[in-house]
Structures are given as structure tokens and as C-alpha cells.
Protein backbone atom coordinates (compact mmCIF):
# COMPACT_ATOMS: atom_id res chain seq x y z
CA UNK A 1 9.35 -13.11 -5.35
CA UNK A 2 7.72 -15.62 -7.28
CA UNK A 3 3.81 -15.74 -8.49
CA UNK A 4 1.87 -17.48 -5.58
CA UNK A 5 3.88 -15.12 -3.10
CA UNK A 6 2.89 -11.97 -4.76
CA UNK A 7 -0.73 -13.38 -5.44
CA UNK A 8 -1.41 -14.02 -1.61
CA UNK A 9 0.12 -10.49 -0.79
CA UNK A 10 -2.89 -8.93 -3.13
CA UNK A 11 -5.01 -11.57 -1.49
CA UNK A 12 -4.83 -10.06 1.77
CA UNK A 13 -5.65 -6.51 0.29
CA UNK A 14 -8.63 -7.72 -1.74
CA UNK A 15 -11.40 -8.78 0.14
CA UNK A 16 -13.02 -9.48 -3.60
CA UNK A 17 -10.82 -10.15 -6.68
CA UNK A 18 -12.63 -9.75 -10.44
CA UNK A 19 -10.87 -12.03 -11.03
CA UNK A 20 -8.35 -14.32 -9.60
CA UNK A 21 -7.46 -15.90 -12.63
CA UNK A 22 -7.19 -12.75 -14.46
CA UNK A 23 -4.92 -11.28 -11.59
CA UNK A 24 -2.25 -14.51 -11.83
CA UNK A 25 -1.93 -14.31 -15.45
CA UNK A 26 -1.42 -10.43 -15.03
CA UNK A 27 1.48 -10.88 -12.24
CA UNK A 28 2.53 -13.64 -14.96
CA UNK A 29 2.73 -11.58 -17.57
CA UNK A 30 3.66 -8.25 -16.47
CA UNK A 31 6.67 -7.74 -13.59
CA UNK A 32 4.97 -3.96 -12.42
CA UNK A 33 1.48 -3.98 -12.67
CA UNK A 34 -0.30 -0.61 -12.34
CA UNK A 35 -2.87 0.20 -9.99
CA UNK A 36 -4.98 2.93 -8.92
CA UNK A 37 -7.42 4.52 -5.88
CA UNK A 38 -9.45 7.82 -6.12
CA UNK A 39 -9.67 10.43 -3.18
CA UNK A 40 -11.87 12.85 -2.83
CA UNK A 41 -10.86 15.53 -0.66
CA UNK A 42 -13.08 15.81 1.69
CA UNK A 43 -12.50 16.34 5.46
CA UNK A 44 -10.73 15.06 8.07
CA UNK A 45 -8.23 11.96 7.71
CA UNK A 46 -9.59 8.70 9.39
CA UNK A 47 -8.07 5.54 10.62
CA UNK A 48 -8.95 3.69 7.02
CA UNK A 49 -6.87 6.38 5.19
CA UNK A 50 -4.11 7.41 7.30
CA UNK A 51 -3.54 4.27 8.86
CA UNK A 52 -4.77 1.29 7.02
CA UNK A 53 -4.12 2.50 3.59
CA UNK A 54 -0.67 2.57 3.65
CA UNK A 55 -0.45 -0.56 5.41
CA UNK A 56 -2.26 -2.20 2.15
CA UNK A 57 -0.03 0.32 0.08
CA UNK A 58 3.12 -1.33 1.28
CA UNK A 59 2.04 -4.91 0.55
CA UNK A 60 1.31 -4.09 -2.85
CA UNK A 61 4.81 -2.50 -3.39
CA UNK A 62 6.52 -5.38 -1.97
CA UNK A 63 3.96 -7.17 -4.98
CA UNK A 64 5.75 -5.32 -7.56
CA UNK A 65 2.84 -2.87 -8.02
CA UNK A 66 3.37 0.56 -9.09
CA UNK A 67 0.54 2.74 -7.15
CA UNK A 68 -0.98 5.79 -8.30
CA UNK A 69 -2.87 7.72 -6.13
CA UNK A 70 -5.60 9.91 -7.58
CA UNK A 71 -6.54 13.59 -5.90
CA UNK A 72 -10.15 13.01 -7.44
CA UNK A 73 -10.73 17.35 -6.58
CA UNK A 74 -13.26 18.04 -9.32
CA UNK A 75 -15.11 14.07 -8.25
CA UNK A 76 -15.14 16.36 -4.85
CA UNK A 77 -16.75 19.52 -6.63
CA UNK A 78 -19.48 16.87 -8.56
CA UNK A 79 -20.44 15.27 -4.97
CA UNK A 80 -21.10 18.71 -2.90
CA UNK A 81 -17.82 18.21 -0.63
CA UNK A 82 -16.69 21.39 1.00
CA UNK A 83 -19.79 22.72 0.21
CA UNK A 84 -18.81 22.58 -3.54
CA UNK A 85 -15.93 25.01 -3.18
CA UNK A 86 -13.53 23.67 -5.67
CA UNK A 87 -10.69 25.76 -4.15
CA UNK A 88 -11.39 24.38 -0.66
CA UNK A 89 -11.57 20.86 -2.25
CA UNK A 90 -7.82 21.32 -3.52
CA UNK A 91 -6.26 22.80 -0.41
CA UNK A 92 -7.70 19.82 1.32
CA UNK A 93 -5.86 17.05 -0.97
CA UNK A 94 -2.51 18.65 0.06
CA UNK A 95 -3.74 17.99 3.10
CA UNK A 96 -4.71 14.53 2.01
CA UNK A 97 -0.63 14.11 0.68
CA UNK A 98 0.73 15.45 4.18
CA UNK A 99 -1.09 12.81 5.70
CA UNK A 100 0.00 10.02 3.32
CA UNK A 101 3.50 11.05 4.21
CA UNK A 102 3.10 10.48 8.05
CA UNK A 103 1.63 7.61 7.62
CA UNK A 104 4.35 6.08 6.07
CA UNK A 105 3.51 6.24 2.18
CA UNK A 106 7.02 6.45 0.44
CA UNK A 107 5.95 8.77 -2.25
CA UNK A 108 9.29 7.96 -4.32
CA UNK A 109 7.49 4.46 -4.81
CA UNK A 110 3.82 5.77 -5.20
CA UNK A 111 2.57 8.33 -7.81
CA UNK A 112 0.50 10.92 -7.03
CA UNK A 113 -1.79 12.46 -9.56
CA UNK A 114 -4.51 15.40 -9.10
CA UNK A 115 -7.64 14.95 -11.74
CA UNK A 116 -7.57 18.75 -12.25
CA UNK A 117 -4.15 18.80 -13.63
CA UNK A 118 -4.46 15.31 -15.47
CA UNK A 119 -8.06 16.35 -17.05
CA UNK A 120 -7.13 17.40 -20.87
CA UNK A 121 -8.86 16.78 -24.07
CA UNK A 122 -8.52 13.42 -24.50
CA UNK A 123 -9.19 12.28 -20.76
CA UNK A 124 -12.66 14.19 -21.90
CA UNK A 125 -13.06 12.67 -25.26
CA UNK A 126 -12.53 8.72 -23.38
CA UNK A 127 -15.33 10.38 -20.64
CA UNK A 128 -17.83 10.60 -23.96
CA UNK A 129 -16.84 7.55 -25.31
CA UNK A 130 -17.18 5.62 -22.06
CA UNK A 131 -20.62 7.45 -21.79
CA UNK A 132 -21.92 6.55 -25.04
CA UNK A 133 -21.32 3.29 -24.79
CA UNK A 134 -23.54 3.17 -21.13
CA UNK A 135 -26.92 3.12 -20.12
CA UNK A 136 -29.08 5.42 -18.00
CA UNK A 137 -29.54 2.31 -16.38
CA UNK A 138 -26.57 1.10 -16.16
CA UNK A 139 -25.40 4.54 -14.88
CA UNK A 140 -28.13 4.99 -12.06
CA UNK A 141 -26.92 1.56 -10.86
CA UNK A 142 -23.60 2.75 -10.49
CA UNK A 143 -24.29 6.27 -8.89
CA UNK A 144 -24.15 4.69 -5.27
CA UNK A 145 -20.33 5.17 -5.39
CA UNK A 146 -20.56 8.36 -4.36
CA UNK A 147 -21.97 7.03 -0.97
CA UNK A 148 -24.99 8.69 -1.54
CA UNK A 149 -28.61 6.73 -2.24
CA UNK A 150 -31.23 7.36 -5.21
CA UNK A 151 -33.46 9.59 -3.47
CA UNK A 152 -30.36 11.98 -2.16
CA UNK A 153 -29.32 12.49 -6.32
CA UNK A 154 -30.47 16.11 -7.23
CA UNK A 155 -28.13 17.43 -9.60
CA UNK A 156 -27.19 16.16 -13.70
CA UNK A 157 -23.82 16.39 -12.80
CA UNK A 158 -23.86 13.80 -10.65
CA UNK A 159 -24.17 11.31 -13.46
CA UNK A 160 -20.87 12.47 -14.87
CA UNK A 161 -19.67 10.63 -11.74
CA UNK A 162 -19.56 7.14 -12.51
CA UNK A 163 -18.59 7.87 -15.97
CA UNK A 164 -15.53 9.89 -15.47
CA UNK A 165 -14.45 7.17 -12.56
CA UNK A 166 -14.72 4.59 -15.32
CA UNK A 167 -13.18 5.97 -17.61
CA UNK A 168 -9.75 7.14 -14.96
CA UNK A 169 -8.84 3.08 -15.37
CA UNK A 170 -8.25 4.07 -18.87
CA UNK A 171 -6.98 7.64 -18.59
CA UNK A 172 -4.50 6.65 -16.05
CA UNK A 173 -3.59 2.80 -18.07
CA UNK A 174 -3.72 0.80 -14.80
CA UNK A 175 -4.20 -2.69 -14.99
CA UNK A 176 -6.18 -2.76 -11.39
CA UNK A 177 -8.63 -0.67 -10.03
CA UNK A 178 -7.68 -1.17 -6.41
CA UNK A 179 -10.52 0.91 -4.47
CA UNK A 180 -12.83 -0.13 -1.94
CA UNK A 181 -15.55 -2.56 -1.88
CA UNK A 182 -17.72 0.08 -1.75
CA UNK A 183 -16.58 1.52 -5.00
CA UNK A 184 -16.23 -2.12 -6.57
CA UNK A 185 -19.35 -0.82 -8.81
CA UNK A 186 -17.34 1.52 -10.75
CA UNK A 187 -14.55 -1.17 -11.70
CA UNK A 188 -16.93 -3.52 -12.92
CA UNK A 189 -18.16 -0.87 -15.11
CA UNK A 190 -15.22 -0.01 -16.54
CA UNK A 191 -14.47 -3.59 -17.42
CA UNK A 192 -18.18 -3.84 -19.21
CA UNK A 193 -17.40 -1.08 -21.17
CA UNK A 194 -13.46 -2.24 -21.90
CA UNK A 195 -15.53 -5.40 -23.23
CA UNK A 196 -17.66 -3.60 -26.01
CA UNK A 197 -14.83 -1.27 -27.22
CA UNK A 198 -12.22 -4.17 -27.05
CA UNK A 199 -10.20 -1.86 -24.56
CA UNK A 200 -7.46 -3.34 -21.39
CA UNK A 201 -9.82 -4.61 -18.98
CA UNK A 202 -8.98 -3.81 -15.65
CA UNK A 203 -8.49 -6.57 -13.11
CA UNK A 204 -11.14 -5.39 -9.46
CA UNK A 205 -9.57 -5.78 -6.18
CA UNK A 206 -11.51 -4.26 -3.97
CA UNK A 207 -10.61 -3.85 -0.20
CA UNK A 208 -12.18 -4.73 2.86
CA UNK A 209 -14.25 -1.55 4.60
CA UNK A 210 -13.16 -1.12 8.35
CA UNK A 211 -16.33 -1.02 10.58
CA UNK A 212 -18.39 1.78 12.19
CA UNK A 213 -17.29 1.70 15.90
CA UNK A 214 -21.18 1.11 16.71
CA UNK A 215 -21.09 -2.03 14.66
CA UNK A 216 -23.44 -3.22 11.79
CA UNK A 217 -26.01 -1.54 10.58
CA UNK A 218 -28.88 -2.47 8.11
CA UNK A 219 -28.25 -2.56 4.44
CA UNK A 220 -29.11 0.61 3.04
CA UNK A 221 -28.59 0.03 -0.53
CA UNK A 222 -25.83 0.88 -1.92
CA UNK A 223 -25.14 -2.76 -3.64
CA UNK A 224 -27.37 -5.48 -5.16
CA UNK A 225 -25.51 -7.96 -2.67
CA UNK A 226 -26.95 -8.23 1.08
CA UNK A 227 -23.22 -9.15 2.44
CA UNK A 228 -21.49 -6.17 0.52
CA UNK A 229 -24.26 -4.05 1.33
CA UNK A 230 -24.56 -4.81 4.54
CA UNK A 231 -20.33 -3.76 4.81
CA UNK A 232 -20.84 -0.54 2.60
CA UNK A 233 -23.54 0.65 5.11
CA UNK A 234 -21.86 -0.42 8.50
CA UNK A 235 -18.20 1.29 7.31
CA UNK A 236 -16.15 3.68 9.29
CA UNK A 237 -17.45 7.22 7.91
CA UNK A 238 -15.27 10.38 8.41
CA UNK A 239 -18.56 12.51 8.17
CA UNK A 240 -20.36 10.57 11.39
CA UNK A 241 -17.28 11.27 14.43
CA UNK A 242 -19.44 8.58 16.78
CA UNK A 243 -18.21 5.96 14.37
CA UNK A 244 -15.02 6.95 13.61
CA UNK A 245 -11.75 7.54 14.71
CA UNK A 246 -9.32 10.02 13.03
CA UNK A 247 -5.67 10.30 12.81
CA UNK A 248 -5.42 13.28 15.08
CA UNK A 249 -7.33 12.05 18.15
CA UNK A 250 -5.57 11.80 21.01
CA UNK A 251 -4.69 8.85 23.61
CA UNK A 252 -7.68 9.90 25.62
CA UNK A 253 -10.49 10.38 22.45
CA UNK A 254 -8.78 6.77 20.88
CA UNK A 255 -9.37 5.32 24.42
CA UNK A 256 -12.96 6.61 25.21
CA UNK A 257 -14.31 5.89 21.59
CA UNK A 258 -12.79 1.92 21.74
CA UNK A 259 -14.16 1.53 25.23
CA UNK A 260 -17.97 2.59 24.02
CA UNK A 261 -17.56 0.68 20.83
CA UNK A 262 -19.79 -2.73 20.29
CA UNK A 263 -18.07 -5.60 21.52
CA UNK A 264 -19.96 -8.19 22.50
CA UNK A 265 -18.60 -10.75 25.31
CA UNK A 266 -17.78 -14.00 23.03
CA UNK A 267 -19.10 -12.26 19.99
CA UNK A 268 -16.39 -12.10 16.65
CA UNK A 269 -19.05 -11.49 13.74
CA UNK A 270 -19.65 -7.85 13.02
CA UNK A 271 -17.54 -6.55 15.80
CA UNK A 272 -15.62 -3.67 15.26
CA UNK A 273 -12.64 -3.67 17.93
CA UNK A 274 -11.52 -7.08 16.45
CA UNK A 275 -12.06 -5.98 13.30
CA UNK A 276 -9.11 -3.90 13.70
CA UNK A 277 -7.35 -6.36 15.29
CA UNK A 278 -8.00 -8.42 12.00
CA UNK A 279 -6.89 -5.39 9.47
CA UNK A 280 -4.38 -2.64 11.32
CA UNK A 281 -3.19 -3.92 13.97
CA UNK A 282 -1.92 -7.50 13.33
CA UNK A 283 -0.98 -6.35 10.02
CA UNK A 284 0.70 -3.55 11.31
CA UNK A 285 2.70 -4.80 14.49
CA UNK A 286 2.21 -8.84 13.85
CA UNK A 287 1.83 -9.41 17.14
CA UNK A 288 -0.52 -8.15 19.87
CA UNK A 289 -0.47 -8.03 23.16
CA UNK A 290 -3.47 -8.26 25.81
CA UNK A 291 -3.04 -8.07 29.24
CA UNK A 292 -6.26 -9.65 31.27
CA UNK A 293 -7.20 -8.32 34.95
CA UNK A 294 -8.65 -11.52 35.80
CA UNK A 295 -6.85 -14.15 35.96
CA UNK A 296 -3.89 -11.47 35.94
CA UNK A 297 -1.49 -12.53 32.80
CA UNK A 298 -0.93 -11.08 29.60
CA UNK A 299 -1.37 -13.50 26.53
CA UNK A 300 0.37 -12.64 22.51
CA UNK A 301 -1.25 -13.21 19.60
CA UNK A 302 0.94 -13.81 16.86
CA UNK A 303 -2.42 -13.93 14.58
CA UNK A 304 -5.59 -13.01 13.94
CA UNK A 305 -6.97 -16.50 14.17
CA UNK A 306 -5.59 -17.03 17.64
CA UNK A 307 -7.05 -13.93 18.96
CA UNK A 308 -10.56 -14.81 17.39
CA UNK A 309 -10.47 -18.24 18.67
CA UNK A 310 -9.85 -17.22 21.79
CA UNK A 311 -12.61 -14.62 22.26
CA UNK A 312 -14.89 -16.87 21.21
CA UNK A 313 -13.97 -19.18 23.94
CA UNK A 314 -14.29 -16.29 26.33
CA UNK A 315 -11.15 -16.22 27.50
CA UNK A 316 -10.53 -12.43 27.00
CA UNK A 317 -13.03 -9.87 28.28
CA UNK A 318 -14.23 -6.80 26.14
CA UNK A 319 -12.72 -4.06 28.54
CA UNK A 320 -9.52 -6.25 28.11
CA UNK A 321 -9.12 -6.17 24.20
CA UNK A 322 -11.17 -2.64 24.02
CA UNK A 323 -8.03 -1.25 26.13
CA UNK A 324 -5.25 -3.25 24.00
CA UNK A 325 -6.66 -2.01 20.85
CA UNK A 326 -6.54 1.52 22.16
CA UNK A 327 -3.31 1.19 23.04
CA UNK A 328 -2.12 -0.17 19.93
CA UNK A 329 -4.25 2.03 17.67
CA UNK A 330 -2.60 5.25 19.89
CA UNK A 331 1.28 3.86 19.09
CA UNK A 332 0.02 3.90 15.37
CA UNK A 333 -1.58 7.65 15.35
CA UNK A 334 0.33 9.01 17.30
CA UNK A 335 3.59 9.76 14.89
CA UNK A 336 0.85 11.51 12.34
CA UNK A 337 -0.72 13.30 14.95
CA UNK A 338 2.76 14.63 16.16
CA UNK A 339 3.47 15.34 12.42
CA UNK A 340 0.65 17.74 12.55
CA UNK A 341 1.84 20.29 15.23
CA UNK A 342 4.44 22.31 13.59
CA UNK A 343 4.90 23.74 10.48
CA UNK A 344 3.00 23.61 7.15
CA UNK A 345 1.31 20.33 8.28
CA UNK A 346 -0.40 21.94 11.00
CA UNK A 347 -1.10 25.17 9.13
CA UNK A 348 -3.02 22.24 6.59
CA UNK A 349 -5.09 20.71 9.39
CA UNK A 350 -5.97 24.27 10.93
CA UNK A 351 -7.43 25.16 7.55
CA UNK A 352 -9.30 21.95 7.23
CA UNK A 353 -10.58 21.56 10.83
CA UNK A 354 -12.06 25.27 10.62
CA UNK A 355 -14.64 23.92 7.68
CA UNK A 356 -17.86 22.99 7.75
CA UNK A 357 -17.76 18.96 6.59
CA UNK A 358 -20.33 17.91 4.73
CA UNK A 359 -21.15 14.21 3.27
């Protein structure tokens, strides 16, 4: 595969690259590029994880990356998840791994690392060093990665946050940090701070955030930049089940959640049900299908810019996508869902359904 192919397979997984030209020379340079993403175990899987992750996942393999996946347990413990139960925390990330295997992530091809077993003396010693060479400042700006705003910050350790997620780029050597846009603020951190100690600086490609079913919402601060903002507060959350749909719902939840969804007749900015047209679906199946009561045809979209063009024009009804995207979205669950009914699987999700969730 040569260089522009691989580059426009990374494209289409990074909604922002930091930076493009840094990201060709890599792929020019170097024939497996690392990359990582961070978990925290933390609840119930979601469409974004179980679904859309390994969809991006499997474009970056066919890139020539080499994926590591990090079990970020103890980044769990620091931000209150499972009540701050550490042991809860880690029976939830082999939760986490069960449902990376439904969905389709070839674990042969992608590493899987927990913090808590990675964490040694020098992973702490590069923690200092990264600290000492940040700001309070610099650090406050940065604390929003843990999806929580200033005023909701109560506890010291929560500063050890942004440090110890800037300094896994180094711990784990990766040459991209490959998280979400709304944790974009912790690469560019780590690339700051791999400019003063003359360190590998870490190219950012940061994905897209699937929408809230109830569509956008108001920025809420959690990034300098209205647009980004604006996506960081209107994402999918697993903690908030009115906006989000989870890889164990069944046909009949997937359904009623798409059909209350916004969706505005004609509408394609900010809506949600094309939105995962645009990300899982198309990328998923490459085609879609949508069947229209009136004037009683089907029509198939072989992309997302046909589909788009042609809701603008009006020519497919909400109710008529809402139900293909159900539809769709229930051929894609279902398989993890089933995974989840015998065995250790389902003794996995029993445990984690039975907690109390918290943010």
C-alpha cells in the first residue's frame, strides 16, 4: 500500500491531525507506526466503543499501524469511576476486552496493555519528569479530559491525571496518540513537553465524537475552540442512557431510541441519525439501504454524500432513515449482544450491569 493510500485511511479516522505533514513523513519513514487509546473502565459498552472503535481499529491495521490498547484502571480509580473501587474498575476492563472481541477487534493484531501491570519505576520517574517540566496552568487547562469541568475538580489527585496520560505516549513509545477529540488536549501536551526535553513527539489524530441522540448541545467548556467544544459537549455519553445507545440493547430499545432521536425534516448539520450514517454504518456495510412509504421504493446509498444530498433535498423522510438506521445499527449489535448470553461473557456483563455507574 503506498503513502497517499495509507494517509487517507488515517484521514478518515482523524477528524483533526497534529499534523499532517508530520503524519506523511512518519508513514514515510517508518513501515509500523505505533499508536495508542486509553480506556477507563467504567460502565456499560456503547455504540462508540463496541461498534465504531473497531471499525476505526481495522482501518488503521490495514495502515500498517500496530494498536495498543490501554486498560487505563488506576486513570479509573483517579476520576471516581465505580465509585473509586479499584477492584471493580479492573473486573470491568475484562469486561471492556470481551467486548472488543465481539466486536470484531482481532487481538492477535492489537495489543492490549492494563496501566496497573505496566506502572513500574520508571513509568513513575517519566510521570515526575513530565510534571516538572508543566505548569499549574498548563495542567488545569488540560484537566477537562477527564470529562469533567473546573468547578466539578475536588480532589489533588486529579491533577496526576493529565500528567500520567502525557506521559503513557512515552511509557508506551507510540508514535500517535490516537484518542478522541475530546482527549486531543492531552496529546498536545505531551508533544509540548516532548519539545522542551527533546523527546519523540507524538503525531495527534484525534477521532470524530459520535453525537448525543438528542442532538447538540451548548458548549460547556471543555476546549478553548467553540466547534470542538461544541462536539465534546453534544457526544454520545454512556453515563446519560437518553443519549446513548449500548451494545446490549435490543431490536426494540435500538428502534424506540432512533425513532425519538433529533432529526430534523431536511436538516444534515448536527443531526445525530445521519451522523451514524456518516461514521458506522456506511463505514461498516458501504452501502445502505432506505426504503420510503411514500412514494413506495427503496433507494441505496453507496455513500455518505449521496445520502446527505438527498435529505437535504427532502427526498427521504425522518421516520424513513430513523427506521433504516435502526435496522442497520440492530444487524451490527446484535452479534455482541448474542456474545453476551452464555458463558463468562455474560457472567462479565451481570457483574457490571448490577453497579451503580457513576460519571
Amino acid at each position: 500500500m503506498d503513502i497517499e493510500e495509507k494517509m487517507k485511511l488515517i484521514s478518515g479516522v482523524g477528524e483533526e491531525i497534529i499534523t499532517r505533514d508530520e503524519l506523511k513523513n512518519l508513514l514515510e519513514t517508518k513501515a509500523h507506526p505505533i499508536a495508542y487509546d486509553g480506556f477507563e473502565p467504567s460502565g456499560i459498552a456503547p455504540l462508540y466503543f463496541g461498534v465504531y472503535r473497531p471499525i476505526q481499529l481495522e482501518d488503521l491495521s490495514r495502515a500498517g499501524v500496530h494498536f495498543k490498547l490501554w486498560l487505563a484502571d488506576w486513570f479509573g480509580w483517579i476520576n471516581n469511576k465505580m465509585g473509586g473501587d479499584l477492584e471493580k474498575i479492573h473486573k470491568v476492563g475484562e469486561y471492556f476486552v470481551e467486548v472488543w472481541k465481539a466486536g470484531g477487534v482481532d487481538t492477535k493484531k492489537v495489543e492490549i496493555i492494563w496501566a496497573s501491570e505496566s506502572m513500574n519505576q520508571e513509568y513513575w520517574k517519566r510521570v515526575i519528569t513530565v510534571a516538572k517540566n508543566t505548569t499549574m496552568n498548563r495542567a488545569t487547562r488540560a484537566l477537562t479530559i477527564m470529562g469533567r469541568k473546573e468547578g466539578e475538580l475536588t480532589e489533588v489527585a486529579q491533577y496526576f491525571y493529565p500528567i500520567m496520560q502525557a506521559s503513557d505516549a512515552f511509557h508506551l513509545d507510540v508514535d500517535i496518540c490516537q484518542l478522541g477529540l475530546d482527549q486531543r488536549r492531552a496529546g498536545m501536551l505531551a508533544r509540548e513537553v516532548a519539545e522542551k526535553l527533546k523527546w519523540k513527539k507524538p503525531v495527534v489524530v484525534s477521532h470524530h465524537m459520535l453525537m448525543s441522540l438528542q442532538g447538540i448541545k451548548q458548549p460547556e467548556g471543555f476546549d478553548e475552540n467553540k466547534n470542538i467544544d461544541i462536539e465534546i459537549s453534544s457526544k454520545m455519553s454512556k453515563s446519560k442512557p437518553e443519549s446513548c445507545i449500548y451494545v446490549h440493547d435490543s431490536a426494540e430499545q435500538i428502534e424506540k431510541k432512533i425513532r425519538a432521536a433529533y432529526c430534523p425534516e431536511k436538516v444534515v448539520e448536527n443531526n445525530p441519525v445521519l451522523d451514524y450514517c456518516r461514521h458506522v454504518i456506511l463505514r461498516k456495510f458501504h452501502s445502505m439501504k432506505v426504503q420510503r412509504k411514500k412514494p413506495g421504493d427503496t433507494i441505496e446509498f453507496d455513500s455518505y454524500a449521496e445520502l446527505e444530498k438527498a435529505y437535504r433535498a427532502g427526498q427521504i423522510h425522518p421516520l424513513d432513515l430513523k427506521i433504516a438506521v435502526a435496522e442497520s445499527l440492530e444487524r451490527m449489535i446484535r452479534p455482541i449482544r448474542e456474545h453476551f448470553e452464555h458463558g463468562n461473557a455474560k457472567a462479565l456483563y451481570d457483574f457490571v450491569r448490577k453497579q451503580d455507574i457513576t460519571r
